[in-house]
C-alpha atoms as a PDB file:
ATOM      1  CA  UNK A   1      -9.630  33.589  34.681  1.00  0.00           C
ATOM      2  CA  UNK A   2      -6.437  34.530  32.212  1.00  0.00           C
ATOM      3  CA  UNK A   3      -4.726  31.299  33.487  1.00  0.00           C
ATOM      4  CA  UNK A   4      -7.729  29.233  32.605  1.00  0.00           C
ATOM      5  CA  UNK A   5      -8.151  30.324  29.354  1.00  0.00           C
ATOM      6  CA  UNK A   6      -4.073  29.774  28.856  1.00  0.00           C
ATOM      7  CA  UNK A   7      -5.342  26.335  29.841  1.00  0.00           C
ATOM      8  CA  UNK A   8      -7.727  25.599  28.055  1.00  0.00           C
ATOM      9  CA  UNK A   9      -5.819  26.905  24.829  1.00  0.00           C
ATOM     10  CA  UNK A  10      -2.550  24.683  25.507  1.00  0.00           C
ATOM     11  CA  UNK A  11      -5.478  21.459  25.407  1.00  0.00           C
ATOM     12  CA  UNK A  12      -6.634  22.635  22.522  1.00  0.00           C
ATOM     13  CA  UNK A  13      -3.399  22.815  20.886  1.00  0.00           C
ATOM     14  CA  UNK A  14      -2.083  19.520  22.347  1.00  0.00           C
ATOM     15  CA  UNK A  15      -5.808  18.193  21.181  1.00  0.00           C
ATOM     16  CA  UNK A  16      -5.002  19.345  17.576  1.00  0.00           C
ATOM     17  CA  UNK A  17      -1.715  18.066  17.315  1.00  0.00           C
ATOM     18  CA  UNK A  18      -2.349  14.621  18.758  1.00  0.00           C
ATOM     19  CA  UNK A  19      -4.578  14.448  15.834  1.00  0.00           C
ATOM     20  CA  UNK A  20      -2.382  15.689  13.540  1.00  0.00           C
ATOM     21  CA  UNK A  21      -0.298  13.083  14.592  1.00  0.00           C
ATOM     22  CA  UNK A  22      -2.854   9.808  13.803  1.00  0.00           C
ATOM     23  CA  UNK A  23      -3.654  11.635  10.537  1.00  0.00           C
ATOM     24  CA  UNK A  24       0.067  11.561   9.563  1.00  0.00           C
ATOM     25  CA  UNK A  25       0.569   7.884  11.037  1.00  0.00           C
ATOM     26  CA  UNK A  26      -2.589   6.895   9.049  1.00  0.00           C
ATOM     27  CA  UNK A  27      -1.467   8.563   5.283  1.00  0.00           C
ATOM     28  CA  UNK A  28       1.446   6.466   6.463  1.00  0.00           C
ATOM     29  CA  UNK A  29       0.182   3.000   6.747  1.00  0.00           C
ATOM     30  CA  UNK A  30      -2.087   3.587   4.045  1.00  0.00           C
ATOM     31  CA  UNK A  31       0.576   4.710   1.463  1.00  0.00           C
ATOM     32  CA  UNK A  32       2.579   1.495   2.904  1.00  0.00           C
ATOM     33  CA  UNK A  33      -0.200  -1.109   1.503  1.00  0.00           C
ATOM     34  CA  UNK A  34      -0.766   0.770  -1.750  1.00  0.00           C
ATOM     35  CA  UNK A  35       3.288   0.248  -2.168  1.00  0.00           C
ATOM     36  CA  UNK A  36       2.810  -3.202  -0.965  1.00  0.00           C
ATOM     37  CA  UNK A  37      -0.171  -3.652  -3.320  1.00  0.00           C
ATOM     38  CA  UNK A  38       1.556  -2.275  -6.236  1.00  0.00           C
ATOM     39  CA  UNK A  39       4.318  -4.735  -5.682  1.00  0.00           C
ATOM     40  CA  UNK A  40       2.275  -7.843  -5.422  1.00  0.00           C
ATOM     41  CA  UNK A  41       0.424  -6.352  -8.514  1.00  0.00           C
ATOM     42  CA  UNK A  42       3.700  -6.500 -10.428  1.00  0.00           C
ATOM     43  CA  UNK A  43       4.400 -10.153  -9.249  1.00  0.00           C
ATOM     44  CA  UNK A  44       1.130 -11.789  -9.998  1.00  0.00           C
ATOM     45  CA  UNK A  45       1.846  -9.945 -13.628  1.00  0.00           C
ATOM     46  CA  UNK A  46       5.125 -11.478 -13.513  1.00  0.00           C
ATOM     47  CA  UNK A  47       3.834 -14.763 -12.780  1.00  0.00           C
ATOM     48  CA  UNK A  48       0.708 -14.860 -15.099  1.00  0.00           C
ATOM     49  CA  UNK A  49       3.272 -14.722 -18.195  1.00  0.00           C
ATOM     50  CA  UNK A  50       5.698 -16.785 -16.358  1.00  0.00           C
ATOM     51  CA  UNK A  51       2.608 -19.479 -16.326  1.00  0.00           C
ATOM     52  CA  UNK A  52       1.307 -18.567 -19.956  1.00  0.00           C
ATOM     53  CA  UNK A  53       5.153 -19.160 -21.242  1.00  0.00           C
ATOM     54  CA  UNK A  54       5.092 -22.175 -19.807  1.00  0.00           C
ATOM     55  CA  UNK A  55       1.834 -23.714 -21.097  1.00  0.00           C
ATOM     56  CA  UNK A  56       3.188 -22.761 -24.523  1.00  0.00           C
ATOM     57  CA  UNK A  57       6.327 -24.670 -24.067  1.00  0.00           C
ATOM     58  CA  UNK A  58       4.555 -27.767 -23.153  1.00  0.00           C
ATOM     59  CA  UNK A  59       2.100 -27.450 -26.125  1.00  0.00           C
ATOM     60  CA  UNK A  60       5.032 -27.188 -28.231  1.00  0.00           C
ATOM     61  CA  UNK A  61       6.666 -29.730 -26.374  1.00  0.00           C
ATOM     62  CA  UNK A  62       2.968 -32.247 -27.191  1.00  0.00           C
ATOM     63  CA  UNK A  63       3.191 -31.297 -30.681  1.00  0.00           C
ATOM     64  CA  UNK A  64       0.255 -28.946 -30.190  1.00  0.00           C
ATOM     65  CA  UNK A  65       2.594 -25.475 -31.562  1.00  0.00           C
ATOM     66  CA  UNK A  66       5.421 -25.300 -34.180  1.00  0.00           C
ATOM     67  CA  UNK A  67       7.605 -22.682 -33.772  1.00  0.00           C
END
């Protein structure tokens, strides 16, 4: 009966840490795509001014803006 329970115990505990385990993995691959996110955050920035710079050099480049 002792040996049972001993048994039943060491499932448990190989139960909880499996689970432990895919909780870990999953904070893991979810704070992976908010980093990748955040980076492509920072590029489309990047290239929104990148594009608005540009549309001001060809207005001033029609005439359309003096410096």
């Amino acid at each position: 009966m002792k040996s049972i329970r001993i048994k039943d115990l060491e499932i448990v505990e190989q139960e909880r840490q499996r689970e432990e385990a895919i909780e870990t993995s999953t904070a893991m691959a979810l704070a992976r795509l908010a980093l990748e996110n955040q980076k492509k955050d920072v590029l489309i920035e990047q290239l929104t001014q990148t594009v608005a710079n540009l549309n001001l050099e060809i207005m001033k480049l029609k005439g359309g803006i003096s410096k």
